[in-house]
N, C-alpha and C. Protein backbone atom coordinates (compact mmCIF):
# COMPACT_ATOMS: atom_id res chain seq x y z
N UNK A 1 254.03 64.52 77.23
CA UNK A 1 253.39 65.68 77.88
C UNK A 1 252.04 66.01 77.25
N UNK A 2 252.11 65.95 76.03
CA UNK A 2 250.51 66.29 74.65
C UNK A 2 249.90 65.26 75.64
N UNK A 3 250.58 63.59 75.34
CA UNK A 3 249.43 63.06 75.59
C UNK A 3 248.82 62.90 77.42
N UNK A 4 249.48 63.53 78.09
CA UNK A 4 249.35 63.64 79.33
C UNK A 4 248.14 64.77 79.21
N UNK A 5 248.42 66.07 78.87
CA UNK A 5 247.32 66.70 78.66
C UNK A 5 246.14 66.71 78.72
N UNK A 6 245.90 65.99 76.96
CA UNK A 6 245.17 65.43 76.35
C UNK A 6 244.27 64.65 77.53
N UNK A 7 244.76 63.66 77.87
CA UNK A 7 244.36 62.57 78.88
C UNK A 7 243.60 63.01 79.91
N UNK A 8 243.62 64.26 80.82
CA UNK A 8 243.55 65.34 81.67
C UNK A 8 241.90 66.19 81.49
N UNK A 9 242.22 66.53 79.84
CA UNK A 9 241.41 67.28 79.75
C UNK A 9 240.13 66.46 78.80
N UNK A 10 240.48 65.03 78.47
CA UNK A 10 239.13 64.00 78.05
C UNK A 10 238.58 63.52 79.49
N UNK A 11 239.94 63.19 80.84
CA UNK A 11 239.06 63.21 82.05
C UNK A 11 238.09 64.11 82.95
N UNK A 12 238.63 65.21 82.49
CA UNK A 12 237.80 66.21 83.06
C UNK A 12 236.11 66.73 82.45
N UNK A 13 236.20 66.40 81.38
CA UNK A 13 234.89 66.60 80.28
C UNK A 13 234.01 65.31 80.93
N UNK A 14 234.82 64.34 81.39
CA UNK A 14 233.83 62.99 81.61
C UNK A 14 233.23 63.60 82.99
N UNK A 15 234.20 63.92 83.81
CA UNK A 15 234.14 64.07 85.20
C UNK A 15 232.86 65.05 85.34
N UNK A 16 233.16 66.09 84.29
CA UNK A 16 232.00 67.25 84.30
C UNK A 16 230.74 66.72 83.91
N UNK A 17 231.05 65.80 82.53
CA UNK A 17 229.47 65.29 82.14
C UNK A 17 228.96 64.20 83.58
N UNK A 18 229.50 63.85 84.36
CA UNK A 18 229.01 62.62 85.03
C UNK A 18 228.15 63.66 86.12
N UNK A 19 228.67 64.82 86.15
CA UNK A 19 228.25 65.74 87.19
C UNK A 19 226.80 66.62 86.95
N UNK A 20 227.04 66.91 85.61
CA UNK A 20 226.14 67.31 85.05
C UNK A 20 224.65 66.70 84.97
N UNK A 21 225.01 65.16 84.44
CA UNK A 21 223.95 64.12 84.33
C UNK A 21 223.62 64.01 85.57
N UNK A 22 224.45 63.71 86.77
CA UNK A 22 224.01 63.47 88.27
C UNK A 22 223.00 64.53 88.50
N UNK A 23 223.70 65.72 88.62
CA UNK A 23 222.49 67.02 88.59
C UNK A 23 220.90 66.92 87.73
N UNK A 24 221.29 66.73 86.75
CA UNK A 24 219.92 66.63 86.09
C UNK A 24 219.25 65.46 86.40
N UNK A 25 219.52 64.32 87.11
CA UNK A 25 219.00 63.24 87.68
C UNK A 25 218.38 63.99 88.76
N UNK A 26 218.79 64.12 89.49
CA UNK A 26 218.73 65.13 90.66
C UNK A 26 217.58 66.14 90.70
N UNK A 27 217.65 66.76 89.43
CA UNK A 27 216.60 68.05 89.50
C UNK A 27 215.14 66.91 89.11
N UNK A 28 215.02 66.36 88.29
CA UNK A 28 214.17 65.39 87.53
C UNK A 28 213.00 64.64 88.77
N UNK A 29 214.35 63.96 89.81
CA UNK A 29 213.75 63.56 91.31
C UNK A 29 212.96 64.81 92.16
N UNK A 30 213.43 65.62 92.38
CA UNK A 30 213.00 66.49 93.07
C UNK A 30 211.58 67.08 92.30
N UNK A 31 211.68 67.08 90.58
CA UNK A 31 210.12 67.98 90.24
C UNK A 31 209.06 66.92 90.36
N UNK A 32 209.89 65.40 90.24
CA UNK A 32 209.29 64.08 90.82
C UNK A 32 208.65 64.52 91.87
N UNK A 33 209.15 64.58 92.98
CA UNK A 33 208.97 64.44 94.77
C UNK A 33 207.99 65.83 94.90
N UNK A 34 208.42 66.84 94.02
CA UNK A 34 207.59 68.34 94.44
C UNK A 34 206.44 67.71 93.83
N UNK A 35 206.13 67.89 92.72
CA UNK A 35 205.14 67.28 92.10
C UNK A 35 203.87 66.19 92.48
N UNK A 36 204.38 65.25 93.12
CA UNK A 36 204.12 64.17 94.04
C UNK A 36 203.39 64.99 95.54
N UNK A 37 203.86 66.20 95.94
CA UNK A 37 203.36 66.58 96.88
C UNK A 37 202.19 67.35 96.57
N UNK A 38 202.70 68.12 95.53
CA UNK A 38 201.45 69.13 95.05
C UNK A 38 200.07 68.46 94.51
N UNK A 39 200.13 67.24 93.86
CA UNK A 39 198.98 66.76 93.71
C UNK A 39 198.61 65.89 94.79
N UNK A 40 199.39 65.30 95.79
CA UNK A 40 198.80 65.12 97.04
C UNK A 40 197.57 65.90 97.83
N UNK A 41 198.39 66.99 97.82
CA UNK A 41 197.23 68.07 98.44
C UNK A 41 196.23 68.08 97.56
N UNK A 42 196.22 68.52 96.38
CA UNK A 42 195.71 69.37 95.52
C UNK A 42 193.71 67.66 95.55
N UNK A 43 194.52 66.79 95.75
CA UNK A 43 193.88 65.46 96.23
C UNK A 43 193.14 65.33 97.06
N UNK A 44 193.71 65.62 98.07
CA UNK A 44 192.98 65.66 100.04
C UNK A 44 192.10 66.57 99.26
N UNK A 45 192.43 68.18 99.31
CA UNK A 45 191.16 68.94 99.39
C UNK A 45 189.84 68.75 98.53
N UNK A 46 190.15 68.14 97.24
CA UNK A 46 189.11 67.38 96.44
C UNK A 46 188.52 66.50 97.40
N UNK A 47 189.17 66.18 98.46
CA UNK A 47 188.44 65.04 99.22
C UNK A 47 187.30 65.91 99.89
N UNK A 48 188.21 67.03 100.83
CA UNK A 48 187.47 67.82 101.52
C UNK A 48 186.29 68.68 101.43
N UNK A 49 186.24 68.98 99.99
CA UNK A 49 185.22 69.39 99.62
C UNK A 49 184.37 68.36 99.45
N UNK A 50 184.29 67.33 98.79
CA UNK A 50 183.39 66.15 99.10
C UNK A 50 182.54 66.00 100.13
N UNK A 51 183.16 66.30 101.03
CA UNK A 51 182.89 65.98 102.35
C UNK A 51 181.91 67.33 103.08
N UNK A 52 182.75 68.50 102.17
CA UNK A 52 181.68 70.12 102.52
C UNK A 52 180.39 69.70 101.83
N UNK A 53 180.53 69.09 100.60
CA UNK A 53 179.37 68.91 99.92
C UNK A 53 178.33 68.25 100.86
N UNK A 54 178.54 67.45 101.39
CA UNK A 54 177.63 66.27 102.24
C UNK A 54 176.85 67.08 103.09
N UNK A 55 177.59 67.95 103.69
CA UNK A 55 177.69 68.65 105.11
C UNK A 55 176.34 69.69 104.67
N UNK A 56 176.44 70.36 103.48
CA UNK A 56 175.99 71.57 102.64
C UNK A 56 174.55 70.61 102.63
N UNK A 57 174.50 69.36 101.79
CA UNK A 57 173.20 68.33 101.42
C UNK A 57 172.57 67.95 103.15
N UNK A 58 172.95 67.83 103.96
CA UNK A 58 172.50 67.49 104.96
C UNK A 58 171.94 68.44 105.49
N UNK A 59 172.81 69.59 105.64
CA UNK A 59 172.02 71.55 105.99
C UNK A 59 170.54 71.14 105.62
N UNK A 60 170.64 71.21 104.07
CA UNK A 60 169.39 71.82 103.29
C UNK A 60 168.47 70.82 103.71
N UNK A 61 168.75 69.22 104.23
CA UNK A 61 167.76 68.63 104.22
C UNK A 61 167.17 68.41 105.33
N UNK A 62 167.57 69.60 106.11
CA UNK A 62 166.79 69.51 107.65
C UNK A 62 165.40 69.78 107.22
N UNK A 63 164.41 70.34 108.27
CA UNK A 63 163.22 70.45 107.98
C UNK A 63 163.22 72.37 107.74
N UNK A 64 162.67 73.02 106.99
CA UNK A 64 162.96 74.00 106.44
C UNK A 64 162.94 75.25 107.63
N UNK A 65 161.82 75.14 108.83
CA UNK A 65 162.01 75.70 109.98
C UNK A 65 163.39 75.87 110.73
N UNK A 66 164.11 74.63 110.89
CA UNK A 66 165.31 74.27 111.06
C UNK A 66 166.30 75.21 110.56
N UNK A 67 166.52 75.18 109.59
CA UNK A 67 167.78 75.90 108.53
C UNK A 67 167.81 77.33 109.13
N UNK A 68 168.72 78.10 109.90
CA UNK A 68 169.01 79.29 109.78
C UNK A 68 170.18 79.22 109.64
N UNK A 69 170.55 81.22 109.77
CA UNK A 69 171.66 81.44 109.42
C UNK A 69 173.21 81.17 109.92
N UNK A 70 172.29 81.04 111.30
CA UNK A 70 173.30 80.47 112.48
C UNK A 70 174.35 79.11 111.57
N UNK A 71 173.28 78.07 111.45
CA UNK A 71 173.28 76.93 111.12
C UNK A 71 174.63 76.96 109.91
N UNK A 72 173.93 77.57 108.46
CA UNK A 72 174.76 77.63 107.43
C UNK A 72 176.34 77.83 107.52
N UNK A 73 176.84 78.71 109.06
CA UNK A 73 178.21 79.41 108.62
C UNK A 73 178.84 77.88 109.09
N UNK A 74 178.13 76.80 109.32
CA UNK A 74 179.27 75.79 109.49
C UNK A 74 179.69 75.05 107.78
N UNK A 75 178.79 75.28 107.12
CA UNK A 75 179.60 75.12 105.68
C UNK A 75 179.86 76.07 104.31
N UNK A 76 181.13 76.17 104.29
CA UNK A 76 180.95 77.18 103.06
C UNK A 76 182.25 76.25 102.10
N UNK A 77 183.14 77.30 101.15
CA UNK A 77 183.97 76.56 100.36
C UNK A 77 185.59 76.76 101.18
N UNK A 78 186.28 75.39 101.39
CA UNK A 78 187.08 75.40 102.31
C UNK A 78 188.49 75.74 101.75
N UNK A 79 189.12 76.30 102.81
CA UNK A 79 190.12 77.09 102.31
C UNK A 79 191.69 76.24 101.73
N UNK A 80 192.06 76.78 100.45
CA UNK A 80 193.24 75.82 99.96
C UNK A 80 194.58 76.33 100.12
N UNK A 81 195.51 75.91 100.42
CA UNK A 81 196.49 76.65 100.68
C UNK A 81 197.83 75.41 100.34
N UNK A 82 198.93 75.27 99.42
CA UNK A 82 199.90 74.59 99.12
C UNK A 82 200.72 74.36 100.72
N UNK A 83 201.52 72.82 100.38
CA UNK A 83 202.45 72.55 101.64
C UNK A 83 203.58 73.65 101.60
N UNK A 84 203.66 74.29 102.74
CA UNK A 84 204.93 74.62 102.93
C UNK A 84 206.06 73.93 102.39
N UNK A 85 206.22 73.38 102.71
CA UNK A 85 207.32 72.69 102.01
C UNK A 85 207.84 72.47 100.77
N UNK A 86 206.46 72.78 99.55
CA UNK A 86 206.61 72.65 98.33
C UNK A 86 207.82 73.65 97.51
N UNK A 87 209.26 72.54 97.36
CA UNK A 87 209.78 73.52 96.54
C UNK A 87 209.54 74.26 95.19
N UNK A 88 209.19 75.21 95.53
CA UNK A 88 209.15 75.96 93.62
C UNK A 88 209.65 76.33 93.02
N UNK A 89 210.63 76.12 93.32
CA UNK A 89 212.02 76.09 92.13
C UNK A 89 212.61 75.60 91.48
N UNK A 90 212.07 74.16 91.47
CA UNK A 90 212.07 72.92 90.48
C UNK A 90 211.14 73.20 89.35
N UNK A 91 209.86 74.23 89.59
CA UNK A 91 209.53 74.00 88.53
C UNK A 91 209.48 75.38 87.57
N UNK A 92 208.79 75.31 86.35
CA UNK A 92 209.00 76.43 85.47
C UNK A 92 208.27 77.40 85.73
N UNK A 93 208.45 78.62 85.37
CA UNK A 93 207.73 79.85 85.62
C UNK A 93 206.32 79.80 85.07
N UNK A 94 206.40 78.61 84.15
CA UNK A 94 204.45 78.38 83.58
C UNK A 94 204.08 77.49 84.20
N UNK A 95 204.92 76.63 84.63
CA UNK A 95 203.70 76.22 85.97
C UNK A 95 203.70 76.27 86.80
N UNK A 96 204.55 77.26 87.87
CA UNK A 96 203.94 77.74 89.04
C UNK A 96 203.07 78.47 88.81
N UNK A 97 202.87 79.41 87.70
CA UNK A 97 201.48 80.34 87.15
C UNK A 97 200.77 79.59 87.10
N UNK A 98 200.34 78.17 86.38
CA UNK A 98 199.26 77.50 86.63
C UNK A 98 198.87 77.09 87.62
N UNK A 99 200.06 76.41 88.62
CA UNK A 99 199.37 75.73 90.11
C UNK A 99 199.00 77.08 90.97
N UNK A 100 199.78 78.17 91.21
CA UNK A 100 199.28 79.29 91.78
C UNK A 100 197.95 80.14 91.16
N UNK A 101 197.68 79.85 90.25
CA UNK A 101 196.14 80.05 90.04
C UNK A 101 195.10 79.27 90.52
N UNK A 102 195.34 78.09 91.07
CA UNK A 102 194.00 77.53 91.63
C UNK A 102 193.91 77.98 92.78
N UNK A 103 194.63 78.69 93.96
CA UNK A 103 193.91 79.03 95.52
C UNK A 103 193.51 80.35 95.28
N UNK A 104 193.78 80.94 93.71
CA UNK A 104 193.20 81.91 93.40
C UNK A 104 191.87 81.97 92.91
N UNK A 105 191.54 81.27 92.12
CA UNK A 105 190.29 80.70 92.25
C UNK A 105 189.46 80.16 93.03
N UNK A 106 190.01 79.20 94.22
CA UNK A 106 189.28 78.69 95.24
C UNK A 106 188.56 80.24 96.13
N UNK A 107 190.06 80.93 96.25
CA UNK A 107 189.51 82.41 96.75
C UNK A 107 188.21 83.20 96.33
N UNK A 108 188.38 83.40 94.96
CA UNK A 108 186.67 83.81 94.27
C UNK A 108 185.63 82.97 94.26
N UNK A 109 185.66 81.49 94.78
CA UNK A 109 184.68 81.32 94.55
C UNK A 109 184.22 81.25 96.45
N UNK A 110 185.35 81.24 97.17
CA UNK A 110 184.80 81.72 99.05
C UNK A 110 183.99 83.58 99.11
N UNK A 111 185.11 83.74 98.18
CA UNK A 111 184.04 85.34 98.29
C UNK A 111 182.51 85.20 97.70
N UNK A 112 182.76 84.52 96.22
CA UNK A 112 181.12 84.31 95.79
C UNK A 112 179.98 83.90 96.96
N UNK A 113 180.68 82.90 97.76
CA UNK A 113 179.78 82.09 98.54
C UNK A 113 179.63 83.22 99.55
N UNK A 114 180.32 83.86 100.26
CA UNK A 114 180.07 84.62 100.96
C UNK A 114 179.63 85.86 101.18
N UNK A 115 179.60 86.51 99.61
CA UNK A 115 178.34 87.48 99.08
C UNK A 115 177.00 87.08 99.18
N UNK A 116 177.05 85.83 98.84
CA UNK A 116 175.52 84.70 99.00
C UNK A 116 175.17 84.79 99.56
N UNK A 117 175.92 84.10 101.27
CA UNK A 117 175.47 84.10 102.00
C UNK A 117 174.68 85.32 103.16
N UNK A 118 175.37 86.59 102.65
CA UNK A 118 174.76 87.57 103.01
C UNK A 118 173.74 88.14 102.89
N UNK A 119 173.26 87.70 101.74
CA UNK A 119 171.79 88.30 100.82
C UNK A 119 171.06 86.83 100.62
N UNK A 120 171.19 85.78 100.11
CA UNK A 120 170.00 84.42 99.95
C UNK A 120 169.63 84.33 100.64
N UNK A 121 169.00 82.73 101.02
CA UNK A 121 168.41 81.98 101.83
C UNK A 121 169.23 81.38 102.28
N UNK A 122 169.47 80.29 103.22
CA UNK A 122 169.86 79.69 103.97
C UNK A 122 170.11 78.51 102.95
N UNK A 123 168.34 77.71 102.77
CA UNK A 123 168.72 76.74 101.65
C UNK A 123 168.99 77.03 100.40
N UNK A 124 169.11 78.01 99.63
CA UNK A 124 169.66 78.12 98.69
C UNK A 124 171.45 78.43 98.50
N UNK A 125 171.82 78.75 99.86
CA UNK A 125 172.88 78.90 100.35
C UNK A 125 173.64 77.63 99.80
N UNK A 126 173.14 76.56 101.05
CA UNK A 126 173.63 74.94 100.66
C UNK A 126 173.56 75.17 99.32
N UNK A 127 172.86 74.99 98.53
CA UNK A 127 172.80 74.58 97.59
C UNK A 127 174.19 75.12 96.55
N UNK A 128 174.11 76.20 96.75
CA UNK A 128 175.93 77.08 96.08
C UNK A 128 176.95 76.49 96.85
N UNK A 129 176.69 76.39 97.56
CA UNK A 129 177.77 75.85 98.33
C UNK A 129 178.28 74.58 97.64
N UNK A 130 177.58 73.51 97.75
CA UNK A 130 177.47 72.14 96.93
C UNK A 130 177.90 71.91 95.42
N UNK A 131 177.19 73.47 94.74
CA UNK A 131 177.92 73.30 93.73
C UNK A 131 179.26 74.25 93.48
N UNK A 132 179.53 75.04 94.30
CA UNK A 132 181.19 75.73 94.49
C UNK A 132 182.27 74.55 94.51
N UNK A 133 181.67 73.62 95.90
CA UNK A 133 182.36 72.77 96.11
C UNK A 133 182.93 71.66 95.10
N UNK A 134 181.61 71.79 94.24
CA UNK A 134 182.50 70.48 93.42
C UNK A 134 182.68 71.09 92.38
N UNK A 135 182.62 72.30 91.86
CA UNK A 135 183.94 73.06 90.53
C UNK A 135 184.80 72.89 91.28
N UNK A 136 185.37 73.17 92.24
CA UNK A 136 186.35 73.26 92.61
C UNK A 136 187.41 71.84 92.66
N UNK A 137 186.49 71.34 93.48
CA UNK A 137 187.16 69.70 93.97
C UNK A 137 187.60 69.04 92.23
N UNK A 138 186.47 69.30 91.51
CA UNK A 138 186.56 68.80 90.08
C UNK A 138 188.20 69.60 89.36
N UNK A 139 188.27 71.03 89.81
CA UNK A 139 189.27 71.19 89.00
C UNK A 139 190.65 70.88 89.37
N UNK A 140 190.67 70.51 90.90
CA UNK A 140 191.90 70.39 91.83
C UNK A 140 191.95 68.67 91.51
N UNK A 141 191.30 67.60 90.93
CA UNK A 141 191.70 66.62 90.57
C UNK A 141 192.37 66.65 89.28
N UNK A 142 191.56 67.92 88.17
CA UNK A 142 192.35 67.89 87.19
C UNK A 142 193.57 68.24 87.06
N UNK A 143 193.42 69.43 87.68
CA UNK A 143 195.00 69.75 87.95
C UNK A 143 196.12 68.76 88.41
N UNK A 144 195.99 67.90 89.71
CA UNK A 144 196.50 67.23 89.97
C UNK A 144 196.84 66.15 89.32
N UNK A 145 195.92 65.44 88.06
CA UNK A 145 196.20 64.77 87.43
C UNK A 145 197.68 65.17 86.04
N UNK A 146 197.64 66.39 85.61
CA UNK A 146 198.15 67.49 84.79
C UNK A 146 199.41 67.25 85.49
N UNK A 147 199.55 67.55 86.64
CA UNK A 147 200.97 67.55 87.42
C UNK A 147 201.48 66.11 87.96
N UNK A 148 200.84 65.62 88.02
CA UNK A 148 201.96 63.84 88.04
C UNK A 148 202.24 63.82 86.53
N UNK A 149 201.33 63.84 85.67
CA UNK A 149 201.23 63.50 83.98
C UNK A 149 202.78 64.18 83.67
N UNK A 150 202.95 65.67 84.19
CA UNK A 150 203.68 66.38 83.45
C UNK A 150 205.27 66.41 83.98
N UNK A 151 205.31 65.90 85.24
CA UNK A 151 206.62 65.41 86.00
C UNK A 151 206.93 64.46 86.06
N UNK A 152 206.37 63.12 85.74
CA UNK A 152 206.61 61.96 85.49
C UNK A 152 206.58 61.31 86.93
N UNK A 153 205.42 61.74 87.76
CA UNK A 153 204.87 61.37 89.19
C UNK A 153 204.09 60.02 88.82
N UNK A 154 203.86 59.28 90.22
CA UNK A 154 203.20 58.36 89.85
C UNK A 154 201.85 58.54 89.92
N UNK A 155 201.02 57.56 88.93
CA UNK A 155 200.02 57.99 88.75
C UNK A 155 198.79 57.46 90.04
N UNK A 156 197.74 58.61 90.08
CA UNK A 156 197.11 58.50 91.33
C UNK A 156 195.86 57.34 91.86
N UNK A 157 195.88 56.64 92.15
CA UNK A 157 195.53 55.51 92.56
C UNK A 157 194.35 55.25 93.37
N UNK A 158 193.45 56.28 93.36
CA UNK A 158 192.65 56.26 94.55
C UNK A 158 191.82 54.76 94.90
N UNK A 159 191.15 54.66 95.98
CA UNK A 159 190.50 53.64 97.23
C UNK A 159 189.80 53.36 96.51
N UNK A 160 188.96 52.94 96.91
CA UNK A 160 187.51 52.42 96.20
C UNK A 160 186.39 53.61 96.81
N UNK A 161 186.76 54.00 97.41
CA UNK A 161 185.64 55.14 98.05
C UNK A 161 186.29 56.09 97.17
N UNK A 162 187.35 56.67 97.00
CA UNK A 162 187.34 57.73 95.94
C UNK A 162 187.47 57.26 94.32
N UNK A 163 187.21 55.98 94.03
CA UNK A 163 187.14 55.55 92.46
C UNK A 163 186.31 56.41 91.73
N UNK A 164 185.28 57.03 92.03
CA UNK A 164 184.79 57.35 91.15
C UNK A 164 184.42 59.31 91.24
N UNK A 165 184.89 59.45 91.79
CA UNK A 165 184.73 61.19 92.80
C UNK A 165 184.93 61.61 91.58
N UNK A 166 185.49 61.76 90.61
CA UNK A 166 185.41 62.40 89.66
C UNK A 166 183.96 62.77 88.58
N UNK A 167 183.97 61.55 88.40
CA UNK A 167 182.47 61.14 87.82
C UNK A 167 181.45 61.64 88.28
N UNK A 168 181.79 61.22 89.80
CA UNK A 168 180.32 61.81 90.41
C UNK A 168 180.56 63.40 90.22
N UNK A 169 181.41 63.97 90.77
CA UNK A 169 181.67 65.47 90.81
C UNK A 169 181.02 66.12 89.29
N UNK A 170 181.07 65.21 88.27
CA UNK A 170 180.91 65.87 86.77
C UNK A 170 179.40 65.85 86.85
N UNK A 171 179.20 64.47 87.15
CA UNK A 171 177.33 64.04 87.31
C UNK A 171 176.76 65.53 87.94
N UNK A 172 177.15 65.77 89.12
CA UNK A 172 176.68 66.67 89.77
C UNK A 172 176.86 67.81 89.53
N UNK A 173 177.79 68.28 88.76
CA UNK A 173 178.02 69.64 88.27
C UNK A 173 176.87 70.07 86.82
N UNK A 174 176.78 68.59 85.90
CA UNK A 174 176.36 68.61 84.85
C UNK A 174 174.19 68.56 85.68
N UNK A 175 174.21 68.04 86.87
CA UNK A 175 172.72 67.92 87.06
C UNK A 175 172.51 69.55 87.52
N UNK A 176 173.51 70.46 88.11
CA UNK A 176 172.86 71.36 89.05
C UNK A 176 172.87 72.58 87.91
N UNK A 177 173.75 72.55 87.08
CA UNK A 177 173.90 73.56 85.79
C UNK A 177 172.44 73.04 85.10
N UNK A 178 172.15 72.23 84.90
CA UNK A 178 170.61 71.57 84.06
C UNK A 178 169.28 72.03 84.81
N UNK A 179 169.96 72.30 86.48
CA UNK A 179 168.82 73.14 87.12
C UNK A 179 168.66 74.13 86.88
N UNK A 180 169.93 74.93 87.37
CA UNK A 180 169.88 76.59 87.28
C UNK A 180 169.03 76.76 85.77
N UNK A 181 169.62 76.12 84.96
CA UNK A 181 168.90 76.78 83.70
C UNK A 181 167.31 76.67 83.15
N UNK A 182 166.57 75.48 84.00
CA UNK A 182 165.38 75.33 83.97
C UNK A 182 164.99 76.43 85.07
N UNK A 183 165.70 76.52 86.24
CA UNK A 183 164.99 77.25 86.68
C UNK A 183 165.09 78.98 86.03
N UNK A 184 165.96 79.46 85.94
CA UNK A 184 166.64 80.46 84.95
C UNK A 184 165.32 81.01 83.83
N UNK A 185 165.05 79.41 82.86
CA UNK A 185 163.80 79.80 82.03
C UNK A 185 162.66 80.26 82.42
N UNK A 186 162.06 79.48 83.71
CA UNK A 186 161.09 79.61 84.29
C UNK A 186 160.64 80.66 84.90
N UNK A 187 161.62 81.78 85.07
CA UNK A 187 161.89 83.04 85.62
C UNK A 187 161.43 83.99 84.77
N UNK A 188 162.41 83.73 83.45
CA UNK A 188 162.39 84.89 82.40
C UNK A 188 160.82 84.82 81.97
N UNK A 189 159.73 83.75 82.26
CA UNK A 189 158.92 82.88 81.48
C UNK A 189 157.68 83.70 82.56
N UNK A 190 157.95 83.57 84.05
CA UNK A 190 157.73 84.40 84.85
C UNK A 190 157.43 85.82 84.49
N UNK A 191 158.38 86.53 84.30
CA UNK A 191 158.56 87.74 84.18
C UNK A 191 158.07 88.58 83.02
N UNK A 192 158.10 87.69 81.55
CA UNK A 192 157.32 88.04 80.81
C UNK A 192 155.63 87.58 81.10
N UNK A 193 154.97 86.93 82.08
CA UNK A 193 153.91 86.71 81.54
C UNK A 193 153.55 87.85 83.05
N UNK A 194 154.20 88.62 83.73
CA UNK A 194 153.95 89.23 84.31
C UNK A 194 153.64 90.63 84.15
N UNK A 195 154.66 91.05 83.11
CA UNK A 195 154.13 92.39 82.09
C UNK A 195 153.53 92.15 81.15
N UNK A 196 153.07 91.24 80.95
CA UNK A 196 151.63 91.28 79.49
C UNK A 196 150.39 91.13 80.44
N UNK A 197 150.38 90.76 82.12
CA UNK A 197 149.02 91.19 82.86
C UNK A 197 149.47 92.20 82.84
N UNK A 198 150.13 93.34 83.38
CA UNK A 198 150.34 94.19 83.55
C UNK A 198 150.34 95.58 82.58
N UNK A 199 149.99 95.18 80.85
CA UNK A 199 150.05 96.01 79.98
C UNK A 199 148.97 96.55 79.75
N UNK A 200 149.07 98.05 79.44
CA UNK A 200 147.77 98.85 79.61
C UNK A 200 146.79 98.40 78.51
N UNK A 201 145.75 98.57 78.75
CA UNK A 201 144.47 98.54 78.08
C UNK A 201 144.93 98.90 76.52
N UNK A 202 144.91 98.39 75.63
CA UNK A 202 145.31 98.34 74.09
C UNK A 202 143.71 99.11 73.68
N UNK A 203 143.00 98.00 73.62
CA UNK A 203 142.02 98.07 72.48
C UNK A 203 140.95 98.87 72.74
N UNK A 204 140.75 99.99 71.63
CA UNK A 204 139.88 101.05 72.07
C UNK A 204 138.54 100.59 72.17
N UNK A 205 137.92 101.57 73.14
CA UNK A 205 136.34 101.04 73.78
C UNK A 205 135.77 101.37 72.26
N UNK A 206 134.45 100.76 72.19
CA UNK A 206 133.24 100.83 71.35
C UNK A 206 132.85 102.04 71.62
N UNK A 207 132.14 102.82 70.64
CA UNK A 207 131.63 103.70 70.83
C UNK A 207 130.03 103.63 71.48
């Protein structure tokens, strides 16, 4: 009877661990498969902005008569939004806080653009635009890279047309930040040599 027991209750511990392990196989696949989806997207729209970028470079390079406002509202920073489908309950409460912070960000930077666009120019418009687009696209590859890395997804493989989107995205982020700030100097550089014409008469007349 002991060893009948006994026998009973070493089968049942197996039965439970086999169940257990199945489950955690199970959950492992699924932050696999979620995971796998989320940097899918998180992918495309890096594409898509690519593609706003072009759209934004082509605006500005009409002939400057050309460019109105009409024109501009066909590109701004495009809107991101996760698959429905993405279960989030596979993953941990710190990283749905991380992946749910990027359409939060994509969000501030559609409002930035669209404060812009209310008050700039047209071509200077494009031009934010172009570079919204690729912080963005730039950080939605990183991310996406972060989330196969961290679920044990496979790793992302892009075409030969997207081999290098990263690179370029940095090139271009690192050339238009190298503008703003020349132009930035040139301003302040401006502005002071505008109040030293402008400063009253110093030196007393001769008698």
């Amino acid at each position: 009877m002991a060893l009948a027991l006994a026998s009973a209750a070493v089968g049942s511990i197996i039965t439970l661990a086999w169940i257990s392990a199945k489950d955690a196989r199970e959950r492992k696949r699924q932050r696999q498969d979620t995971a796998l989806e989320v940097a899918l997207s998180l992918e495309g729209y890096a594409r898509t902005c690519r593609t706003m970028m072009h759209k934004a470079a082509w605006a500005a390079a009409e002939p400057t008569r050309s460019i109105s406002r009409e024109a501009t509202h066909t590109v701004s920073v495009p809107v991101f939004i996760y698959p429905d489908s993405v279960l989030w309950n596979v993953f941990s409460r710190k990283v749905i806080s991380e992946l749910r912070e990027y359409p939060a960000t994509v969000h501030a930077a559609r409002e930035y653009v669209e404060a812009f666009r209310e008050f700039g120019e047209p071509i200077d418009l494009c031009s934010q635009i172009e570079y919204e687009c690729a912080k963005t696209a730039k950080a939605a590859l990183e991310l996406a890279r972060a989330t196969r890395r961290r679920h044990g997804a496979a790793t992302w493989r892009p075409g030969v047309k997207d081999s290098a989107m990263e690179r370029e995205l940095s090139d271009f982020i690192a050339s238009a930040e190298e503008k703003r700030k020349v132009s930035l100097d040139r301003r302040k550089e401006s502005m002071i040599d505008r109040r030293a014409d402008t400063r009253p008469f110093e030196t007393p007349l001769s008698a």
